[in-house]
C-alpha atoms as a PDB file:
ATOM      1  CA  UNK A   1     -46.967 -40.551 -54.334  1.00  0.00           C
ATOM      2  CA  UNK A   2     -48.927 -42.969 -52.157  1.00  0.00           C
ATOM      3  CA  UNK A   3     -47.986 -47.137 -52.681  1.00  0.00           C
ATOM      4  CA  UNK A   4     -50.200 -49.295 -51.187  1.00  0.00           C
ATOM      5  CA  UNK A   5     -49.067 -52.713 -49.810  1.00  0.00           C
ATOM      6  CA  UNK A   6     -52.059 -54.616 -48.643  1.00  0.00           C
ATOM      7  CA  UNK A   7     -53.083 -52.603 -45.473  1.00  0.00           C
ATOM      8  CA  UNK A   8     -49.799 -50.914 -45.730  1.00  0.00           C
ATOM      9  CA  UNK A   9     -49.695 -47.374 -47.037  1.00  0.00           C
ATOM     10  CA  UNK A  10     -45.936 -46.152 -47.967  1.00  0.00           C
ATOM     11  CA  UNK A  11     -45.453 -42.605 -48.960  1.00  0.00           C
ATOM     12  CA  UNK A  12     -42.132 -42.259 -51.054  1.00  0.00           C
ATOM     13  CA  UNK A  13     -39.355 -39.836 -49.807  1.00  0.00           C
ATOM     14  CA  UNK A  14     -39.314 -36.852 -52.251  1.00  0.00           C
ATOM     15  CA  UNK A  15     -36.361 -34.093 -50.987  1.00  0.00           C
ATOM     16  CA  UNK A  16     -37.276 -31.004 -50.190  1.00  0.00           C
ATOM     17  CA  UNK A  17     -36.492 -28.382 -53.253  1.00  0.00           C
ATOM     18  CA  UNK A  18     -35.881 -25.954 -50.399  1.00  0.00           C
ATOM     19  CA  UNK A  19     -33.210 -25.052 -47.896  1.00  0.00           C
ATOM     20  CA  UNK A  20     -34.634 -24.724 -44.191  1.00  0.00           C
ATOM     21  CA  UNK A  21     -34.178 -21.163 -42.823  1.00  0.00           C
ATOM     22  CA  UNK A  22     -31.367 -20.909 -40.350  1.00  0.00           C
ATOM     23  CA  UNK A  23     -31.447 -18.072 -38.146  1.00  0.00           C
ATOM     24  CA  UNK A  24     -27.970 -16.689 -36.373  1.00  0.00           C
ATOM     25  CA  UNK A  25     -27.291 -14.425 -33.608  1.00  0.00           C
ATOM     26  CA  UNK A  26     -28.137 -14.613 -29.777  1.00  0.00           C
ATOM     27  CA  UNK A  27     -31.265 -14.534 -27.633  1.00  0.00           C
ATOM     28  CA  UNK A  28     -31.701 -12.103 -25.211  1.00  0.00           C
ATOM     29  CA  UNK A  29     -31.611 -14.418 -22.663  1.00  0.00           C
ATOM     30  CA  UNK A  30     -28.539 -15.345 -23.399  1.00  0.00           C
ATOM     31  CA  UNK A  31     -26.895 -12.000 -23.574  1.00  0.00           C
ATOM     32  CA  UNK A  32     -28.146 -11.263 -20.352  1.00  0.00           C
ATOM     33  CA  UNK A  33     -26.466 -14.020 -18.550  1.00  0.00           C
ATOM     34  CA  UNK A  34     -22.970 -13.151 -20.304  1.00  0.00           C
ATOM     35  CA  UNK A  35     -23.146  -9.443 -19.483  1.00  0.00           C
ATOM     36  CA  UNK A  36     -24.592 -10.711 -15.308  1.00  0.00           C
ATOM     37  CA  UNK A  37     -21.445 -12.874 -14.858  1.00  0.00           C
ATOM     38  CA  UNK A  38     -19.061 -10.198 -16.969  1.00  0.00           C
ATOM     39  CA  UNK A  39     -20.477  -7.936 -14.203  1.00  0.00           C
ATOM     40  CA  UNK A  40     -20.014 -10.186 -11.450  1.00  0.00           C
ATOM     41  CA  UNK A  41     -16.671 -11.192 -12.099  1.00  0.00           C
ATOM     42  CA  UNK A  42     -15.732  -7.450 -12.782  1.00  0.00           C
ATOM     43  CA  UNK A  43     -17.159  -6.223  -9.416  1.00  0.00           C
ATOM     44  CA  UNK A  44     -15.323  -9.015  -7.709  1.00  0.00           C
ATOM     45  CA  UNK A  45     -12.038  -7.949  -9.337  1.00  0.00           C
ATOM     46  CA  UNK A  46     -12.385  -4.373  -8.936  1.00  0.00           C
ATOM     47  CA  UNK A  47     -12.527  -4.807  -4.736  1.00  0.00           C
ATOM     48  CA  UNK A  48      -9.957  -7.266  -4.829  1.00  0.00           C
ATOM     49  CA  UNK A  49      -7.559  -4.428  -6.511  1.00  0.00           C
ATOM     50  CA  UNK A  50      -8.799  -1.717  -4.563  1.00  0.00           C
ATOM     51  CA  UNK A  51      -7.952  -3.883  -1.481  1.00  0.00           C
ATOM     52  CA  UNK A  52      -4.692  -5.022  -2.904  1.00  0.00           C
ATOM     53  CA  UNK A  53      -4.080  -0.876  -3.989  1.00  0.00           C
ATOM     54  CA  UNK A  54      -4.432   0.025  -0.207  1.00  0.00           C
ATOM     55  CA  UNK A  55      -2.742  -2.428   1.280  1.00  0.00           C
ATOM     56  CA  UNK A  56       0.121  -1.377  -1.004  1.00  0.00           C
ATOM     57  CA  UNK A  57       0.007   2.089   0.277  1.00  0.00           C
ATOM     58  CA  UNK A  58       0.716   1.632   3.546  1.00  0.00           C
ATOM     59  CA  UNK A  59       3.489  -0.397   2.708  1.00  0.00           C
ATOM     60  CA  UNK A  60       4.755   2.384   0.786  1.00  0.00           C
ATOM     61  CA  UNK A  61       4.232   4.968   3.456  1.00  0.00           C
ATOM     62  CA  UNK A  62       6.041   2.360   6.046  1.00  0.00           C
ATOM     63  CA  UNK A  63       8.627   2.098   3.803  1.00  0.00           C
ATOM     64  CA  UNK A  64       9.627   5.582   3.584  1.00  0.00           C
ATOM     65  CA  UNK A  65       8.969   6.019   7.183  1.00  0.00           C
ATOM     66  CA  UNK A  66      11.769   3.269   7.364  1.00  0.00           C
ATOM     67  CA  UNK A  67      13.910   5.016   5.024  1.00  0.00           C
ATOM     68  CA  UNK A  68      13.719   8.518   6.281  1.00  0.00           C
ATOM     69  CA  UNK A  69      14.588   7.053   9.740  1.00  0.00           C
ATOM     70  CA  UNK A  70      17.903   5.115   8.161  1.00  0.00           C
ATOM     71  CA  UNK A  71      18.313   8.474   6.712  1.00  0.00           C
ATOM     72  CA  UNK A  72      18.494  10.420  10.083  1.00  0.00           C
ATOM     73  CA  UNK A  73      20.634   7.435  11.461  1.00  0.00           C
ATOM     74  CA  UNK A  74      23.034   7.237   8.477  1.00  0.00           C
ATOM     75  CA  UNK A  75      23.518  11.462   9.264  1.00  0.00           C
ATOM     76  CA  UNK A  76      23.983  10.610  12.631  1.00  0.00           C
ATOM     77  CA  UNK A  77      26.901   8.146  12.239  1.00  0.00           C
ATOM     78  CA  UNK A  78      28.964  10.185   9.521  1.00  0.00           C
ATOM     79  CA  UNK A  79      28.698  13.314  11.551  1.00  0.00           C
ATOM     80  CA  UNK A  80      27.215  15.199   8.783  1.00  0.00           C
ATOM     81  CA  UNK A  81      26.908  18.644   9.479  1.00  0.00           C
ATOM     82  CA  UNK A  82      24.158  20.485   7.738  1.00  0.00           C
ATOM     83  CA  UNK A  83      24.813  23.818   6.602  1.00  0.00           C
ATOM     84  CA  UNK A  84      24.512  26.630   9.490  1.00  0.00           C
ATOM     85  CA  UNK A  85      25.419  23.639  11.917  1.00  0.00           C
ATOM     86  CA  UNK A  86      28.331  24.621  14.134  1.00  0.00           C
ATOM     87  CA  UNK A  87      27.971  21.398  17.037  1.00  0.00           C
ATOM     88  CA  UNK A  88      25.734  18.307  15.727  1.00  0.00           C
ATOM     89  CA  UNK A  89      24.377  16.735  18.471  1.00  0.00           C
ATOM     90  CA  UNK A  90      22.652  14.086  15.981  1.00  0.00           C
ATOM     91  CA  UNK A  91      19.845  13.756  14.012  1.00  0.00           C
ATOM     92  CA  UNK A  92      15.872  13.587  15.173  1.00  0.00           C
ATOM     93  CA  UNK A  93      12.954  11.801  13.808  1.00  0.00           C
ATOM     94  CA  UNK A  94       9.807  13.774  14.663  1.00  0.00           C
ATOM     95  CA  UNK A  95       5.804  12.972  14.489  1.00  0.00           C
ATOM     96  CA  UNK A  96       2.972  14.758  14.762  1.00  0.00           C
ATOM     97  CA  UNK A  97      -0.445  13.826  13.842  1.00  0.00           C
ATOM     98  CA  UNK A  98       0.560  12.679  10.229  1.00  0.00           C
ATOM     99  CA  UNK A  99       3.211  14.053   9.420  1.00  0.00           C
ATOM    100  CA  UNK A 100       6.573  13.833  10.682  1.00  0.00           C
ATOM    101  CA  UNK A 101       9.807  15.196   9.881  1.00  0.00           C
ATOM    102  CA  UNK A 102      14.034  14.783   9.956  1.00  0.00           C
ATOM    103  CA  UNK A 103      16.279  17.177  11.331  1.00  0.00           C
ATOM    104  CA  UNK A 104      19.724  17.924  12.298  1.00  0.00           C
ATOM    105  CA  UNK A 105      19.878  18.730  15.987  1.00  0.00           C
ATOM    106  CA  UNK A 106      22.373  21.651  15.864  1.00  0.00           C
ATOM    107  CA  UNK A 107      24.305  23.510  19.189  1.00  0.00           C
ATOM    108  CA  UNK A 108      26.521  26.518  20.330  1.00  0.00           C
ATOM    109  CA  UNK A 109      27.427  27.280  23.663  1.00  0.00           C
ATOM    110  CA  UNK A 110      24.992  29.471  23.915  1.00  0.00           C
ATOM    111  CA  UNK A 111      21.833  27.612  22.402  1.00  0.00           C
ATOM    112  CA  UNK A 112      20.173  24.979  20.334  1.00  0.00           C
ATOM    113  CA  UNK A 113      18.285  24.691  17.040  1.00  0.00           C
ATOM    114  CA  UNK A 114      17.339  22.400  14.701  1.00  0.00           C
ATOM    115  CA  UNK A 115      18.111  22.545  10.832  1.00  0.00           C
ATOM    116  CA  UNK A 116      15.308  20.906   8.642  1.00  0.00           C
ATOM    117  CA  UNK A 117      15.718  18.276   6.540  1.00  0.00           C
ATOM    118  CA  UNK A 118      13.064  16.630   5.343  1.00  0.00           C
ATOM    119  CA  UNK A 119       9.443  16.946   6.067  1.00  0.00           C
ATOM    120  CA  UNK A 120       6.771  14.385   4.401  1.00  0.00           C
ATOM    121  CA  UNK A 121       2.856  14.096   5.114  1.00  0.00           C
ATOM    122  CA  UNK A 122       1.387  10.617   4.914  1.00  0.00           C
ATOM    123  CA  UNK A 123      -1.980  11.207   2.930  1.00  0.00           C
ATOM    124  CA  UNK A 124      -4.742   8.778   2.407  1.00  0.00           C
ATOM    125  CA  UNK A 125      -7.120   6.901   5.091  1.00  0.00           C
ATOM    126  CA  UNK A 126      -4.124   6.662   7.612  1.00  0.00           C
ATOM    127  CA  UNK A 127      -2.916   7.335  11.213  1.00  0.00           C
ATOM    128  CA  UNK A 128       0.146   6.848  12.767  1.00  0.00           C
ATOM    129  CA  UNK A 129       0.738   6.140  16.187  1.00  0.00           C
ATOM    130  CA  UNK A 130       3.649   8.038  17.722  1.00  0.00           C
ATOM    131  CA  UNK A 131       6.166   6.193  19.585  1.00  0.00           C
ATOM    132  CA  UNK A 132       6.529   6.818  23.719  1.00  0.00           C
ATOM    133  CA  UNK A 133      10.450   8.504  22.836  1.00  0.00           C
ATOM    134  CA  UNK A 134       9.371  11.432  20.273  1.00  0.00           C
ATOM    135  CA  UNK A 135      11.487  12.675  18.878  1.00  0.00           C
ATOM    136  CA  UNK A 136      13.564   9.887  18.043  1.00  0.00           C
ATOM    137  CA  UNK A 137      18.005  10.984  18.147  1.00  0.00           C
ATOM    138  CA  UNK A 138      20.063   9.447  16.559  1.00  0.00           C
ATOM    139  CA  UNK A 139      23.102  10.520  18.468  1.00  0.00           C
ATOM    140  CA  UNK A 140      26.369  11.188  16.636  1.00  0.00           C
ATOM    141  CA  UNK A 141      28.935   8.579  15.891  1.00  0.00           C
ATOM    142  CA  UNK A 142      27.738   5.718  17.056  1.00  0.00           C
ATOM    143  CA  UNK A 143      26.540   6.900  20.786  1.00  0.00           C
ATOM    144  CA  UNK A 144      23.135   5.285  19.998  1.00  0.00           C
ATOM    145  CA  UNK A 145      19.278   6.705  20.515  1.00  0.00           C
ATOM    146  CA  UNK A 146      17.646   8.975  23.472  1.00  0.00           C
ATOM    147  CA  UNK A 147      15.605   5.609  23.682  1.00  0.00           C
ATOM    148  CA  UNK A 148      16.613   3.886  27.134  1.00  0.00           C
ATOM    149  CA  UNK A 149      18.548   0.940  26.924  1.00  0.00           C
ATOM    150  CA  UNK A 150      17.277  -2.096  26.254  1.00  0.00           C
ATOM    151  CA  UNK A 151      14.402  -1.159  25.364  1.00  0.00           C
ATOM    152  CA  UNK A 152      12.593  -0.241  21.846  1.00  0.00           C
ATOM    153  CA  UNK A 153       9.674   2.235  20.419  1.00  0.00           C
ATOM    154  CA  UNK A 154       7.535   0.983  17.538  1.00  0.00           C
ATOM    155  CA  UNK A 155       5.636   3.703  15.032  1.00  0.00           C
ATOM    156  CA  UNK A 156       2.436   2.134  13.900  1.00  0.00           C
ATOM    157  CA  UNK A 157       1.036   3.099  10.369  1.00  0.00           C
ATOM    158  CA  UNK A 158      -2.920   1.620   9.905  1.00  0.00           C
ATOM    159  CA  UNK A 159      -4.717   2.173   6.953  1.00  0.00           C
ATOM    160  CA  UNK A 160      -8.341   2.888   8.183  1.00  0.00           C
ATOM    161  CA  UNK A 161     -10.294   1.774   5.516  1.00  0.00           C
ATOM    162  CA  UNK A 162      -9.141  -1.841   5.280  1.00  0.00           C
ATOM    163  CA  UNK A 163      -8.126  -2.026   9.000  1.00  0.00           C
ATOM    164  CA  UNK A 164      -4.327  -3.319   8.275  1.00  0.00           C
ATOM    165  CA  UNK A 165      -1.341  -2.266   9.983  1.00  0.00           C
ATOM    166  CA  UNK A 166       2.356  -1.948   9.685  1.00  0.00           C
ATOM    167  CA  UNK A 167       4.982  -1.010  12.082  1.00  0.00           C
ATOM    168  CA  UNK A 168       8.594   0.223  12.521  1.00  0.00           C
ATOM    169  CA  UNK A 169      10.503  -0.731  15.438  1.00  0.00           C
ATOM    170  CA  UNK A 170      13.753   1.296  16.656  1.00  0.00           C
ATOM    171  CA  UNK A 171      16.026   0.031  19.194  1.00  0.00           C
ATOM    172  CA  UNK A 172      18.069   1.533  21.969  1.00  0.00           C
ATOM    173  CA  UNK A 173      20.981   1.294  20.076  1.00  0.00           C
ATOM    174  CA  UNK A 174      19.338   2.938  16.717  1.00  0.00           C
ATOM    175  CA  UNK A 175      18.995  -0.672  15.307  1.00  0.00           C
ATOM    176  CA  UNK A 176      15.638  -0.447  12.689  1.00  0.00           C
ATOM    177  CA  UNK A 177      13.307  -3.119  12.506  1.00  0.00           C
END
């Protein structure tokens, strides 16, 4: 209804008998961007891990290098005499290409042979660079390495694919680093 006021028109305030429609749900547009940056910060995360995963590989695989040499040494040291072993003359650490292995370096008087221990491929995108003294003895109780004294070999392990490298050092004396 319409009040007039002198030049004044008023209209009085009558509520509406109906509810406004509200609608709910997203726009497209805005599903888009949530699912861009879900994808983003997925892709992001994903290389990060698969950086991290490699990385953790070759610290594996220079770990167990490490191992399997304080294996050879600990032999070495007790005078442990594999099986078929008449004279030990210590314990070798050999590589080749990517694989290396641990043996007891066995004698007679009339000849030599060596009795396998343990043999272990490194898989994977990785090399590993042989030391200048290969094989690496450990000679028997205490007597030291076949490495000249003073001085030390290192066994590189690099993981291709992320260019990142780890190393083992041995000393003249059979000390692991």
């Amino acid at each position: 209804e319409l009040r007039q006021f002198g030049r004044l028109q008023l209209q009085s305030y009558q509520p509406m008998t109906q509810k406004a429609e509200v609608k709910s749900g997203y726009t497209l547009l805005e599903l888009l961007a949530v699912l861009a940056i879900t994808g983003l910060i997925f892709g992001l995360g994903y290389a990060g891990f698969r950086t991290y995963n490699q990385r953790q590989q070759t610290d594996s695989a220079a770990r167990g290098i490490f191992g399997d040499l304080r294996l050879a040494q600990e032999q070495a040291l007790a005078g442990k005499k594999p099986s078929g072993c008449i004279v030990l003359n210590g314990y070798k650490f050999g590589l080749s290409g990517n694989h290396y292995q641990v043996s007891a370096a066995c004698s007679n008087a009339f000849s030599s042979w060596d009795v396998l221990i343990k043999e272990v491929s490194i898989s994977g995108n990785m090399t590993v660079t042989s030391p200048a003294t290969n094989p690496i003895l450990f000679k028997t109780i205490g007597q030291g390495t076949n490495i000249p004294e003073g001085d030390t070999v290192t066994i590189g392990l690099t993981n291709t694919s992320i260019n990142y490298t780890r190393s083992v050092v041995v000393g003249s004396g059979g000390d692991l680093k």
